[in-house]
C-alpha atoms as a PDB file:
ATOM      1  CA  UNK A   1     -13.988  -6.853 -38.194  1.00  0.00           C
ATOM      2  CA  UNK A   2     -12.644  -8.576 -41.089  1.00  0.00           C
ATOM      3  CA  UNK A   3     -10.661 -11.986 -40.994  1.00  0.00           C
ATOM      4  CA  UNK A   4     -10.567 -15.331 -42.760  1.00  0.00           C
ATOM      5  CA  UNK A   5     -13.547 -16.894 -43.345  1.00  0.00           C
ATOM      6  CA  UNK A   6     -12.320 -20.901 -42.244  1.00  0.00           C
ATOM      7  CA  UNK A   7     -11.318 -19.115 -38.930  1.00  0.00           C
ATOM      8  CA  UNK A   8     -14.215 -17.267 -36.268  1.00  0.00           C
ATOM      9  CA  UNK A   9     -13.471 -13.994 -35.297  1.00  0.00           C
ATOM     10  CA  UNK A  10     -13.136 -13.889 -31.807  1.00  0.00           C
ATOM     11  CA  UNK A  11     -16.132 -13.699 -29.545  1.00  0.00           C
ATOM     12  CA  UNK A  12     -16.311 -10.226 -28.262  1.00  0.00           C
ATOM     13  CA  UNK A  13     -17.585  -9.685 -24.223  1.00  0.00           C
ATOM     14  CA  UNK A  14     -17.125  -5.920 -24.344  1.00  0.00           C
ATOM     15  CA  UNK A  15     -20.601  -4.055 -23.241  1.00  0.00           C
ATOM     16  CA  UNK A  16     -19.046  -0.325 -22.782  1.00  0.00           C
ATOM     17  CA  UNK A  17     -16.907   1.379 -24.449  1.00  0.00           C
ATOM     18  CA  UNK A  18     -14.345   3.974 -22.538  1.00  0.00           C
ATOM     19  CA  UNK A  19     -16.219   6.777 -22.362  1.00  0.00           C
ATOM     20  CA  UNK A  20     -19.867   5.284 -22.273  1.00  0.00           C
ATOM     21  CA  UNK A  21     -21.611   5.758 -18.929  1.00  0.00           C
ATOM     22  CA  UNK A  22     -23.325   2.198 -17.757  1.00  0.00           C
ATOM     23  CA  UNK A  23     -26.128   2.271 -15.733  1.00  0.00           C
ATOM     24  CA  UNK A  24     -25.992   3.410 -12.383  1.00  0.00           C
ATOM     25  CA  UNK A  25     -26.545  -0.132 -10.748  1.00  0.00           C
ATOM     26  CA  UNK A  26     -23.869  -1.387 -12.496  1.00  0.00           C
ATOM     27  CA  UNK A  27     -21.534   1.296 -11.557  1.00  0.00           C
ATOM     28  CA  UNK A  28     -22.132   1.374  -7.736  1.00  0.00           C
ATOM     29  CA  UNK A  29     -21.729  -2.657  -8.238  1.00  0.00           C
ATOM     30  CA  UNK A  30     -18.414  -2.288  -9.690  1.00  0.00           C
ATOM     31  CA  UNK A  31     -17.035   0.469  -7.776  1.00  0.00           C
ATOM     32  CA  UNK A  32     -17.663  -1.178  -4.515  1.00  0.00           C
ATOM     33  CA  UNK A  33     -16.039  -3.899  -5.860  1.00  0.00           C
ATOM     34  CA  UNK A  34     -13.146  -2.233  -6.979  1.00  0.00           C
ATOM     35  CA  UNK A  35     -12.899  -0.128  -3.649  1.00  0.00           C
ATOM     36  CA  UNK A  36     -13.355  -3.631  -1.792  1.00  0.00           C
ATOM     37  CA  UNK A  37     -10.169  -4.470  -3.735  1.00  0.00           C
ATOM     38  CA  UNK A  38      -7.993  -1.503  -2.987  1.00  0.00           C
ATOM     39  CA  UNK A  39      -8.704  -0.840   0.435  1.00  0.00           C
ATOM     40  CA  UNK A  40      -7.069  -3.620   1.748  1.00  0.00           C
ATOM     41  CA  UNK A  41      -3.472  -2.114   0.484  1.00  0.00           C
ATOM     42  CA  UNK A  42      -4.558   0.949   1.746  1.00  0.00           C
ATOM     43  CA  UNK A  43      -4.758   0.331   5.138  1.00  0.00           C
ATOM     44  CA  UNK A  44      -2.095  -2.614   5.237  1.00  0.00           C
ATOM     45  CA  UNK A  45       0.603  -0.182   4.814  1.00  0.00           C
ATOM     46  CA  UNK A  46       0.111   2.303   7.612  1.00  0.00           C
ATOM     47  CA  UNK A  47      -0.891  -0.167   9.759  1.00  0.00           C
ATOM     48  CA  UNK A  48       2.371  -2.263   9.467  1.00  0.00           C
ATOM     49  CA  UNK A  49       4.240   0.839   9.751  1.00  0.00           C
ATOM     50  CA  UNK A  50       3.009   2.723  13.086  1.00  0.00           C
ATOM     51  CA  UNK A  51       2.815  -1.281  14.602  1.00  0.00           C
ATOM     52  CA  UNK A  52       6.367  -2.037  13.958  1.00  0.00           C
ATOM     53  CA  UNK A  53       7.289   1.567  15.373  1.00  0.00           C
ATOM     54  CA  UNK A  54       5.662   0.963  18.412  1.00  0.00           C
ATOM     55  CA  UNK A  55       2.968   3.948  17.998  1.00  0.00           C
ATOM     56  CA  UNK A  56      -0.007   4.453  19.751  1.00  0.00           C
ATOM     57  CA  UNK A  57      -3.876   2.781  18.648  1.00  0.00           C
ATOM     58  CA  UNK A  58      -4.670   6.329  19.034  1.00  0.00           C
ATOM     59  CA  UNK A  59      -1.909   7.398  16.268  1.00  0.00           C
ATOM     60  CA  UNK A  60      -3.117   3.827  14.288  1.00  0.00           C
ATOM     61  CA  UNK A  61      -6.351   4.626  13.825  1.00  0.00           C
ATOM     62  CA  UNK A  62      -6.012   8.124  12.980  1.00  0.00           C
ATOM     63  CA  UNK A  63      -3.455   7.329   9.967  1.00  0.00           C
ATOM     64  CA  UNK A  64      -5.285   4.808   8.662  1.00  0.00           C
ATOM     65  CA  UNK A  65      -8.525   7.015   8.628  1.00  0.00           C
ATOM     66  CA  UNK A  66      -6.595   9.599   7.149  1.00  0.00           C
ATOM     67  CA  UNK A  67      -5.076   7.117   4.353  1.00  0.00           C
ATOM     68  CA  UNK A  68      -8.307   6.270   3.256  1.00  0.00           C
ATOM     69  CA  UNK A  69      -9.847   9.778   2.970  1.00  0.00           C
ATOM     70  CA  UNK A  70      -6.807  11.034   1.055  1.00  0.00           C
ATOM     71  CA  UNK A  71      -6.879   8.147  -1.139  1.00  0.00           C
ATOM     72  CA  UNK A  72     -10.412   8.690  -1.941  1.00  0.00           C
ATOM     73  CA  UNK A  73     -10.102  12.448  -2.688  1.00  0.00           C
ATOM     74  CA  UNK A  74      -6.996  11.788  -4.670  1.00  0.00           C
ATOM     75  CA  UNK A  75      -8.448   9.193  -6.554  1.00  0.00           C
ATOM     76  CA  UNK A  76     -11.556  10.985  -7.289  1.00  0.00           C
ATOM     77  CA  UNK A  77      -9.393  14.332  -8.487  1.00  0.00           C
ATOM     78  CA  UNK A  78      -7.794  11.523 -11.186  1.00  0.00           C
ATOM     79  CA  UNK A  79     -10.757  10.413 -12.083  1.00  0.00           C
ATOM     80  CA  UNK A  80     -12.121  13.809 -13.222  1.00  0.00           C
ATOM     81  CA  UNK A  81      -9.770  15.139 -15.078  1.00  0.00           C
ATOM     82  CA  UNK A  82      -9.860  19.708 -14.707  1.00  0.00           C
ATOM     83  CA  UNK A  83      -7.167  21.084 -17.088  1.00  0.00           C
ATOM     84  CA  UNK A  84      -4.111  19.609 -16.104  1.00  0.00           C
ATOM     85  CA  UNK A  85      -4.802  18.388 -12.657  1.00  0.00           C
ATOM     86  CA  UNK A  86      -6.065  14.709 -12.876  1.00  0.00           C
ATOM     87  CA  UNK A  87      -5.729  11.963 -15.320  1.00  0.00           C
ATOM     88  CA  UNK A  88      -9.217  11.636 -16.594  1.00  0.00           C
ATOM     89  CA  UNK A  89      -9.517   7.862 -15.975  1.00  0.00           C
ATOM     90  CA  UNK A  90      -9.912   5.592 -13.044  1.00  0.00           C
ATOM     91  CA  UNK A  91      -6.069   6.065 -11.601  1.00  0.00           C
ATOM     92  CA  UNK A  92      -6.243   4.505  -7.601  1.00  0.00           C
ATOM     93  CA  UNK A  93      -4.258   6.373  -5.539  1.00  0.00           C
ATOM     94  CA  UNK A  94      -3.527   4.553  -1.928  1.00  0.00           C
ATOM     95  CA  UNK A  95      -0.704   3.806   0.220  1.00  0.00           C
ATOM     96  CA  UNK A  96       2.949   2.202  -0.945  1.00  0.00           C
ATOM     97  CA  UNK A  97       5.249  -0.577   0.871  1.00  0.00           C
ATOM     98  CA  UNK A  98       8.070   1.794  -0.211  1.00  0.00           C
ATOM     99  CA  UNK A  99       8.522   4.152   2.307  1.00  0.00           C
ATOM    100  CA  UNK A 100       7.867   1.802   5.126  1.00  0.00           C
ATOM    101  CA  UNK A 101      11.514   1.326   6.112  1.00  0.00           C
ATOM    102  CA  UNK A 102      12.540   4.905   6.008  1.00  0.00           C
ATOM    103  CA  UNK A 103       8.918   6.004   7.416  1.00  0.00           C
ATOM    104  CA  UNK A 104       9.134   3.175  10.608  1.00  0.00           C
ATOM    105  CA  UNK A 105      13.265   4.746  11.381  1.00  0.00           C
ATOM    106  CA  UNK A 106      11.359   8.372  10.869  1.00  0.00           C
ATOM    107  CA  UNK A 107       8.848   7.837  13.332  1.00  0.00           C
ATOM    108  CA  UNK A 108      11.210   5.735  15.782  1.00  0.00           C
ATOM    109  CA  UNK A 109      13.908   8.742  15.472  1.00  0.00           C
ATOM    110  CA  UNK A 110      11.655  11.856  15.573  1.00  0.00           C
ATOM    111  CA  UNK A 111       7.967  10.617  16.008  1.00  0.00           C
ATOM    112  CA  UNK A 112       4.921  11.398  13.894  1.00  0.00           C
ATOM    113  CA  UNK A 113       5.662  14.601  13.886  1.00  0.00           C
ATOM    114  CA  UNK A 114       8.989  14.357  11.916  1.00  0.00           C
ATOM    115  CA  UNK A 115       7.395  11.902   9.898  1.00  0.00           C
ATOM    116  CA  UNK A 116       4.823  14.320   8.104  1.00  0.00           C
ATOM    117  CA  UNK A 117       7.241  17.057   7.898  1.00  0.00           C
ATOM    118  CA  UNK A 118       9.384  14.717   5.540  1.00  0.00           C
ATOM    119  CA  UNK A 119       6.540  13.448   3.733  1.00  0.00           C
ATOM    120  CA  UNK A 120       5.566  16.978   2.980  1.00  0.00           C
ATOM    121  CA  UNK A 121       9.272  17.783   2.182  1.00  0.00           C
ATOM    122  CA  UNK A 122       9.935  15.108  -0.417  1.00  0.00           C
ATOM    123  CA  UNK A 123       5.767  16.055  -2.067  1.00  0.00           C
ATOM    124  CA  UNK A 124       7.470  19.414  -2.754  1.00  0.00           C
ATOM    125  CA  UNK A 125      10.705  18.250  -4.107  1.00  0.00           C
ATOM    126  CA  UNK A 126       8.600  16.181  -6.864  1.00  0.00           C
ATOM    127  CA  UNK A 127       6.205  19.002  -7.588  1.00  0.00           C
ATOM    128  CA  UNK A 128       9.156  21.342  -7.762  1.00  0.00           C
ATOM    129  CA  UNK A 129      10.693  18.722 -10.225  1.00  0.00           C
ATOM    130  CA  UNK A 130       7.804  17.538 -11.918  1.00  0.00           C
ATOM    131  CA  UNK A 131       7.761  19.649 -15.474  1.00  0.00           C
ATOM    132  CA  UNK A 132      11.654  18.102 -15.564  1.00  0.00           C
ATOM    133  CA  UNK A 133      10.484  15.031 -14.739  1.00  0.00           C
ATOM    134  CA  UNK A 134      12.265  13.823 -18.439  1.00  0.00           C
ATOM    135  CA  UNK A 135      15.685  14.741 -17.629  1.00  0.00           C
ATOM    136  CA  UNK A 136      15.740  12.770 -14.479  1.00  0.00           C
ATOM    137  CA  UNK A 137      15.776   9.879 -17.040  1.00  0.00           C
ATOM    138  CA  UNK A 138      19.325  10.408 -17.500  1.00  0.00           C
ATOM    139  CA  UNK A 139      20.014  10.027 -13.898  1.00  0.00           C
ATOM    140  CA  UNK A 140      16.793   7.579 -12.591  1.00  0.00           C
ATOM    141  CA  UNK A 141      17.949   5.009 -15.461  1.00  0.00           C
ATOM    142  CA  UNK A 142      15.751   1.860 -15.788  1.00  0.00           C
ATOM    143  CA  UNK A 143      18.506  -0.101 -13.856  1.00  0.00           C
ATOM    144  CA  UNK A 144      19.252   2.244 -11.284  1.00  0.00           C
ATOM    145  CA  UNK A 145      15.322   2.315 -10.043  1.00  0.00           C
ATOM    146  CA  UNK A 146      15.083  -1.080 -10.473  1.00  0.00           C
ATOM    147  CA  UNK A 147      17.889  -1.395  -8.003  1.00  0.00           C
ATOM    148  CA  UNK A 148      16.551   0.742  -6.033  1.00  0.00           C
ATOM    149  CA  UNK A 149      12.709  -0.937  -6.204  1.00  0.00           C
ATOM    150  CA  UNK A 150      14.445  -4.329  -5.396  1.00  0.00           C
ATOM    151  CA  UNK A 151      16.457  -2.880  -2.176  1.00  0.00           C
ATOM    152  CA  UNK A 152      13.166  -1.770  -0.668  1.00  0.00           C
ATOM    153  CA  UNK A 153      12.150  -5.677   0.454  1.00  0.00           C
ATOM    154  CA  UNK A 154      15.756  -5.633   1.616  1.00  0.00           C
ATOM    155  CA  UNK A 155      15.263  -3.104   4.063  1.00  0.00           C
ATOM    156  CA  UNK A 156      12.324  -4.239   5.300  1.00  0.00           C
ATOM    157  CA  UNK A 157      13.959  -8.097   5.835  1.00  0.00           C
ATOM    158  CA  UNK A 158      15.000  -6.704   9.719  1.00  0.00           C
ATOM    159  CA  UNK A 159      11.435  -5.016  10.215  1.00  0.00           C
ATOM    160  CA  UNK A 160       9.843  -8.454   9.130  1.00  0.00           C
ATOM    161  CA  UNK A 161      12.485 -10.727  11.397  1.00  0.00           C
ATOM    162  CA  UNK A 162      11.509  -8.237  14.185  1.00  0.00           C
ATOM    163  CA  UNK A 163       7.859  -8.833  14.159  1.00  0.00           C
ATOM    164  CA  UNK A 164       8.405 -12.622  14.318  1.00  0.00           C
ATOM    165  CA  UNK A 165       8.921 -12.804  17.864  1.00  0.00           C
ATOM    166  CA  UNK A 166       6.279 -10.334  19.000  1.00  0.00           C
ATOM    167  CA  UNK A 167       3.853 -13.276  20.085  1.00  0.00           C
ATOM    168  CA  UNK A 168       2.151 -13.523  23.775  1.00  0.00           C
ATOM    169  CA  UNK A 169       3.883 -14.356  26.680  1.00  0.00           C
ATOM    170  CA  UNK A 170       2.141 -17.672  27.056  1.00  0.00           C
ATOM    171  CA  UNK A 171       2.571 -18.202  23.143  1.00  0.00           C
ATOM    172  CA  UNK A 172       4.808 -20.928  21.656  1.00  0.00           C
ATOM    173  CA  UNK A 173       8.276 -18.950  19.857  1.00  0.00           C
ATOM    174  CA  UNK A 174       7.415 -20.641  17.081  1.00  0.00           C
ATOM    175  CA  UNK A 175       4.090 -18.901  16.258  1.00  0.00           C
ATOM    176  CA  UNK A 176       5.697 -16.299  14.679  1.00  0.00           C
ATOM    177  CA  UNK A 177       7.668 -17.964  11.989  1.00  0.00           C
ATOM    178  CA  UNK A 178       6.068 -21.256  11.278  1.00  0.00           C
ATOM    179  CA  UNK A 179       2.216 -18.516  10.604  1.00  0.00           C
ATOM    180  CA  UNK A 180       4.620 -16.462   8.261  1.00  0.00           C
ATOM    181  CA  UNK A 181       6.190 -19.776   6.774  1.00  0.00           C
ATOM    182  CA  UNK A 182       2.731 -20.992   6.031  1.00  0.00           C
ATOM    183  CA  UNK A 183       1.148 -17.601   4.659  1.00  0.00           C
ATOM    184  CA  UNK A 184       4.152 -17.249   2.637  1.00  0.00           C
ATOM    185  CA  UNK A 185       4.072 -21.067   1.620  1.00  0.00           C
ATOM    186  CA  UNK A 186       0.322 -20.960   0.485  1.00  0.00           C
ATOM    187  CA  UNK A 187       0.419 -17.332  -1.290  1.00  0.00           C
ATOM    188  CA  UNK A 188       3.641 -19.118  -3.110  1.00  0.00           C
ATOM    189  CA  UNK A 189       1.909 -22.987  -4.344  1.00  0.00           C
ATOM    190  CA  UNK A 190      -1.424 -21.661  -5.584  1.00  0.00           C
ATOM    191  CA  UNK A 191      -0.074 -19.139  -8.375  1.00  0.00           C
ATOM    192  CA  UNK A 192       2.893 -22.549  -9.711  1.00  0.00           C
ATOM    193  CA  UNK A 193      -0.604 -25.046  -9.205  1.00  0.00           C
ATOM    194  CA  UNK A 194      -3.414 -23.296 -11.262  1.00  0.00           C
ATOM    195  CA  UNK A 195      -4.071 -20.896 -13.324  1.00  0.00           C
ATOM    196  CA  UNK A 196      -6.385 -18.200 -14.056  1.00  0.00           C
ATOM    197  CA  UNK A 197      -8.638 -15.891 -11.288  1.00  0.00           C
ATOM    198  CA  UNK A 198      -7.277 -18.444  -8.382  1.00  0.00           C
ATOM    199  CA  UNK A 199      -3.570 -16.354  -8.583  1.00  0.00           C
ATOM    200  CA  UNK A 200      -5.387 -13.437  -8.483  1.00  0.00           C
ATOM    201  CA  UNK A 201      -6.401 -14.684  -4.865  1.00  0.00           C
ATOM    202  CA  UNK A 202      -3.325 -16.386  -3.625  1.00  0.00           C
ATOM    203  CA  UNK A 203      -2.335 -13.920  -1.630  1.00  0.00           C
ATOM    204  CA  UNK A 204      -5.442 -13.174   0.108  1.00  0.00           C
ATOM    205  CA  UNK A 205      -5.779 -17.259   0.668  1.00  0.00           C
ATOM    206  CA  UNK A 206      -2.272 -17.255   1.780  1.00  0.00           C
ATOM    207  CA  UNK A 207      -3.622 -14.353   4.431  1.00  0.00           C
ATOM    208  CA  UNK A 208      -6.584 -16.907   5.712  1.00  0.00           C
ATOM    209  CA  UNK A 209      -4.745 -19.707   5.960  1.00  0.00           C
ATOM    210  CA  UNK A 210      -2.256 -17.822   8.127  1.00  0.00           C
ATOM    211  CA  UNK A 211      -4.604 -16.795  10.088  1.00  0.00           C
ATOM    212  CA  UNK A 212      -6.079 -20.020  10.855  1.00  0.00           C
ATOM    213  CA  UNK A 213      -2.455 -21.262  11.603  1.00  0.00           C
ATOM    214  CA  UNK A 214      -2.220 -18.510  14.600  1.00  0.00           C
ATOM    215  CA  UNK A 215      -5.580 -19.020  15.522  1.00  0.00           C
ATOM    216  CA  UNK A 216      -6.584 -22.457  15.545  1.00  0.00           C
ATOM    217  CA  UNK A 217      -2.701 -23.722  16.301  1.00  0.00           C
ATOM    218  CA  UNK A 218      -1.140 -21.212  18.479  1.00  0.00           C
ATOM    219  CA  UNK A 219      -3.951 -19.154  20.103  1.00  0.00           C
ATOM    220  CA  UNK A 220      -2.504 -16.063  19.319  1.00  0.00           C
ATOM    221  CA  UNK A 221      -5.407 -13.797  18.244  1.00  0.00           C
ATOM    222  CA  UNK A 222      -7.556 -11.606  20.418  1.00  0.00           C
ATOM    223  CA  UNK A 223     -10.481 -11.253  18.941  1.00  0.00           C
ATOM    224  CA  UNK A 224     -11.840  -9.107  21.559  1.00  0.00           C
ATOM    225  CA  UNK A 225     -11.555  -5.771  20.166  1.00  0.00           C
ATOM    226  CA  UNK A 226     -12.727  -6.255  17.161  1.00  0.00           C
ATOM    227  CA  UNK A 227     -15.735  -7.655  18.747  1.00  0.00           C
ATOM    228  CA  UNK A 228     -15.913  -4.544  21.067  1.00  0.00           C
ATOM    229  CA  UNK A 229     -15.440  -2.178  18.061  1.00  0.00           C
ATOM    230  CA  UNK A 230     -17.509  -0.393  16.691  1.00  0.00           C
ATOM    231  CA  UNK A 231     -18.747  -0.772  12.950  1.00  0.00           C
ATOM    232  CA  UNK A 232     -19.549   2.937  12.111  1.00  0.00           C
ATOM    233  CA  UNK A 233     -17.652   5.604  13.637  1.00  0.00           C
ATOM    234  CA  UNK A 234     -15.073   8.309  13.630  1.00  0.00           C
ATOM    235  CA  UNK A 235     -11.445   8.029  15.215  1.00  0.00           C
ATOM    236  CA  UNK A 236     -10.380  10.061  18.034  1.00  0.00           C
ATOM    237  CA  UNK A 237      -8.392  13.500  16.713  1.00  0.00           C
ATOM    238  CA  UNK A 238      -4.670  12.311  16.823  1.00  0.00           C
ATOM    239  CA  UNK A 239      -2.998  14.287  14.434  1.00  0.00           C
ATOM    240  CA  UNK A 240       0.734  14.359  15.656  1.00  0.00           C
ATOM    241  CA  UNK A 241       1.580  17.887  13.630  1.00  0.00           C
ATOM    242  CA  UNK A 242       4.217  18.884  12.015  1.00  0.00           C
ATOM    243  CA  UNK A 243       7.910  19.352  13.573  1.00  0.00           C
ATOM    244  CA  UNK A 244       9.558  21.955  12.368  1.00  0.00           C
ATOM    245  CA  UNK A 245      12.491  22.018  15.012  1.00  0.00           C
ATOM    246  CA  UNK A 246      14.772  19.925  11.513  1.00  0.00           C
ATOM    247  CA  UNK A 247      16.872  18.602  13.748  1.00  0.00           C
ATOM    248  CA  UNK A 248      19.962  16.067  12.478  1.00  0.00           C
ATOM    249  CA  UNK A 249      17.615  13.036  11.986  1.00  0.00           C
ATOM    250  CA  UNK A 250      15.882  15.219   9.839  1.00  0.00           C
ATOM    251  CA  UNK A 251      18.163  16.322   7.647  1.00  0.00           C
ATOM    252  CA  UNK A 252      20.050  12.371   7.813  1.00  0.00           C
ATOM    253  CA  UNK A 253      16.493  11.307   6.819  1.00  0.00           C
ATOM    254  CA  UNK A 254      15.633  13.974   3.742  1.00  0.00           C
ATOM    255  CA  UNK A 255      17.909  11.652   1.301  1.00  0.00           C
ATOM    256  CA  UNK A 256      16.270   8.591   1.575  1.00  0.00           C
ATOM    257  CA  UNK A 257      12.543  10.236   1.009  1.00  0.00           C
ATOM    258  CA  UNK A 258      13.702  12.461  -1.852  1.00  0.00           C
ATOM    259  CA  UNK A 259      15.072   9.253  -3.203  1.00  0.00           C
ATOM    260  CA  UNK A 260      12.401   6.885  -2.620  1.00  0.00           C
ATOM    261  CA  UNK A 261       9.700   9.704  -3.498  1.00  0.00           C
ATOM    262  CA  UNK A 262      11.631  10.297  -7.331  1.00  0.00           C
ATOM    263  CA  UNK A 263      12.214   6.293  -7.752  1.00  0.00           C
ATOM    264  CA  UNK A 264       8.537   5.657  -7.000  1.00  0.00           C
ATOM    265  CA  UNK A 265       7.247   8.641  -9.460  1.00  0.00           C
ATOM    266  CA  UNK A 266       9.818   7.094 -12.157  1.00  0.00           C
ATOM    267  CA  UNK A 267       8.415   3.944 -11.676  1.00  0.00           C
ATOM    268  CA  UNK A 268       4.938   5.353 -12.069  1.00  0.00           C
ATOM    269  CA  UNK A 269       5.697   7.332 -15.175  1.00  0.00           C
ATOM    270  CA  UNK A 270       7.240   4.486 -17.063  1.00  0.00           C
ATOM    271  CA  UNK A 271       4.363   2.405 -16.508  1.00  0.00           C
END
């Protein structure tokens, strides 16, 4: 590195370069870091979606065991890149807030069933369009999945409203909003009062202090089962299948996943 000599260069903290192999320590170390990191995402979406569409803890854990093992086979098939399957770097693959709203009307409208029979539906509509993937530019403009990406927290205002005022009996009605006003309060301050790592964790700070609003304040957490659970373990078999009766709320339903599925892989490819 060359530069002027009144000025020193900048101190460089890179130890590996991209396609060095650390020692094994240190990758274990980071990976469980970096799983640590993603898993949460992982299994917040599924579990906000089968909870808000009133399915079964049966059904709950099931999906969210599945998310994880097909997030960590997907991600691994990135990682290792094999001719043209895989990106041949660390590329996480997990879960995605965007299909929540259409996913929670799915499962409310045909059950779990209909719900993987769309899924698998819109997959095949982006694999069949995938080596076009460039002319959907022309249609999937910048703006028009933007407005599409900005809708998504639109939809999901009435799923969010609805949760509110699923407290205990015995619970104050204002549980519900003033814990969401709070998380949502705290995960907004810390990122406009510092800087650095500590925005990184606002939103998991804005999570605990949440949680300590419900729990401390309003007595609205149960820790029960999670004291009953158990720490290593397999879920019970709950796969709901796949309808194939397409009946009308399947077909009324197609749209929006084809449309959310091309968005999200335009989104993807532009970044």
């Amino acid at each position: 590195m060359t530069g002027d000599a009144g000025h020193a260069s900048p101190r460089q903290d890179v130890r590996y370069e991209p396609d060095d192999r650390p020692p094994l320590p240190i990758t274990v170390g980071l990976g469980v870091q970096y799983a640590m990191l993603c898993i949460a995402s992982i299994v917040l979406t599924p579990m906000i979606m089968i909870t808000v569409a009133g399915g079964s803890d049966e059904y709950l854990s099931w999906a969210v065991f599945a998310a994880l093992v097909i997030s960590g086979l997907t991600t691994a098939i990135q990682a290792r890149k094999v001719g043209r399957i895989g990106a041949g770097y660390i590329l996480v693959m997990g879960s995605t807030s965007a299909f929540l709203a259409v996913s929670v009307t799915a499962i409310e409208r045909g059950g779990p069933g209909m719900l993987a029979t769309l899924i698998i539906a819109a997959a095949l509509v982006q694999f069949v369009l995938a080596a076009r993937m460039a002319l959907l530019r022309k249609v999937f403009t910048p703006t028009v999945a933007g407005t599409v990406l900005i809708l998504i927290p639109i939809t999901l205002t009435p799923l969010i409203l609805r949760k509110l005022g699923e407290v205990p009996v015995d619970a104050s009605p204002l549980a519900g909003p003033v814990t969401a006003g709070v998380t949502l309060l705290v995960t907004l301050l810390i990122p406009l009062r510092f800087s650095g790592v500590m925005r990184l964790w606002a939103p998991a700070i804005g999570i605990v202090a949440g949680c300590l609003v419900a729990g401390l304040g309003f007595g609205i957490y149960d820790l029960t089962p999670v004291a009953e659970a158990a720490w290593i373990g397999l879920p019970d078999l709950a796969y709901p299948g796949v309808d194939l009766s397409f009946r009308p709320e399947f077909w009324a339903l197609l749209p929006s996943f084809i449309m959310v599925t091309l968005v999200g892989a335009m989104d993807t490819r532009s970044a």
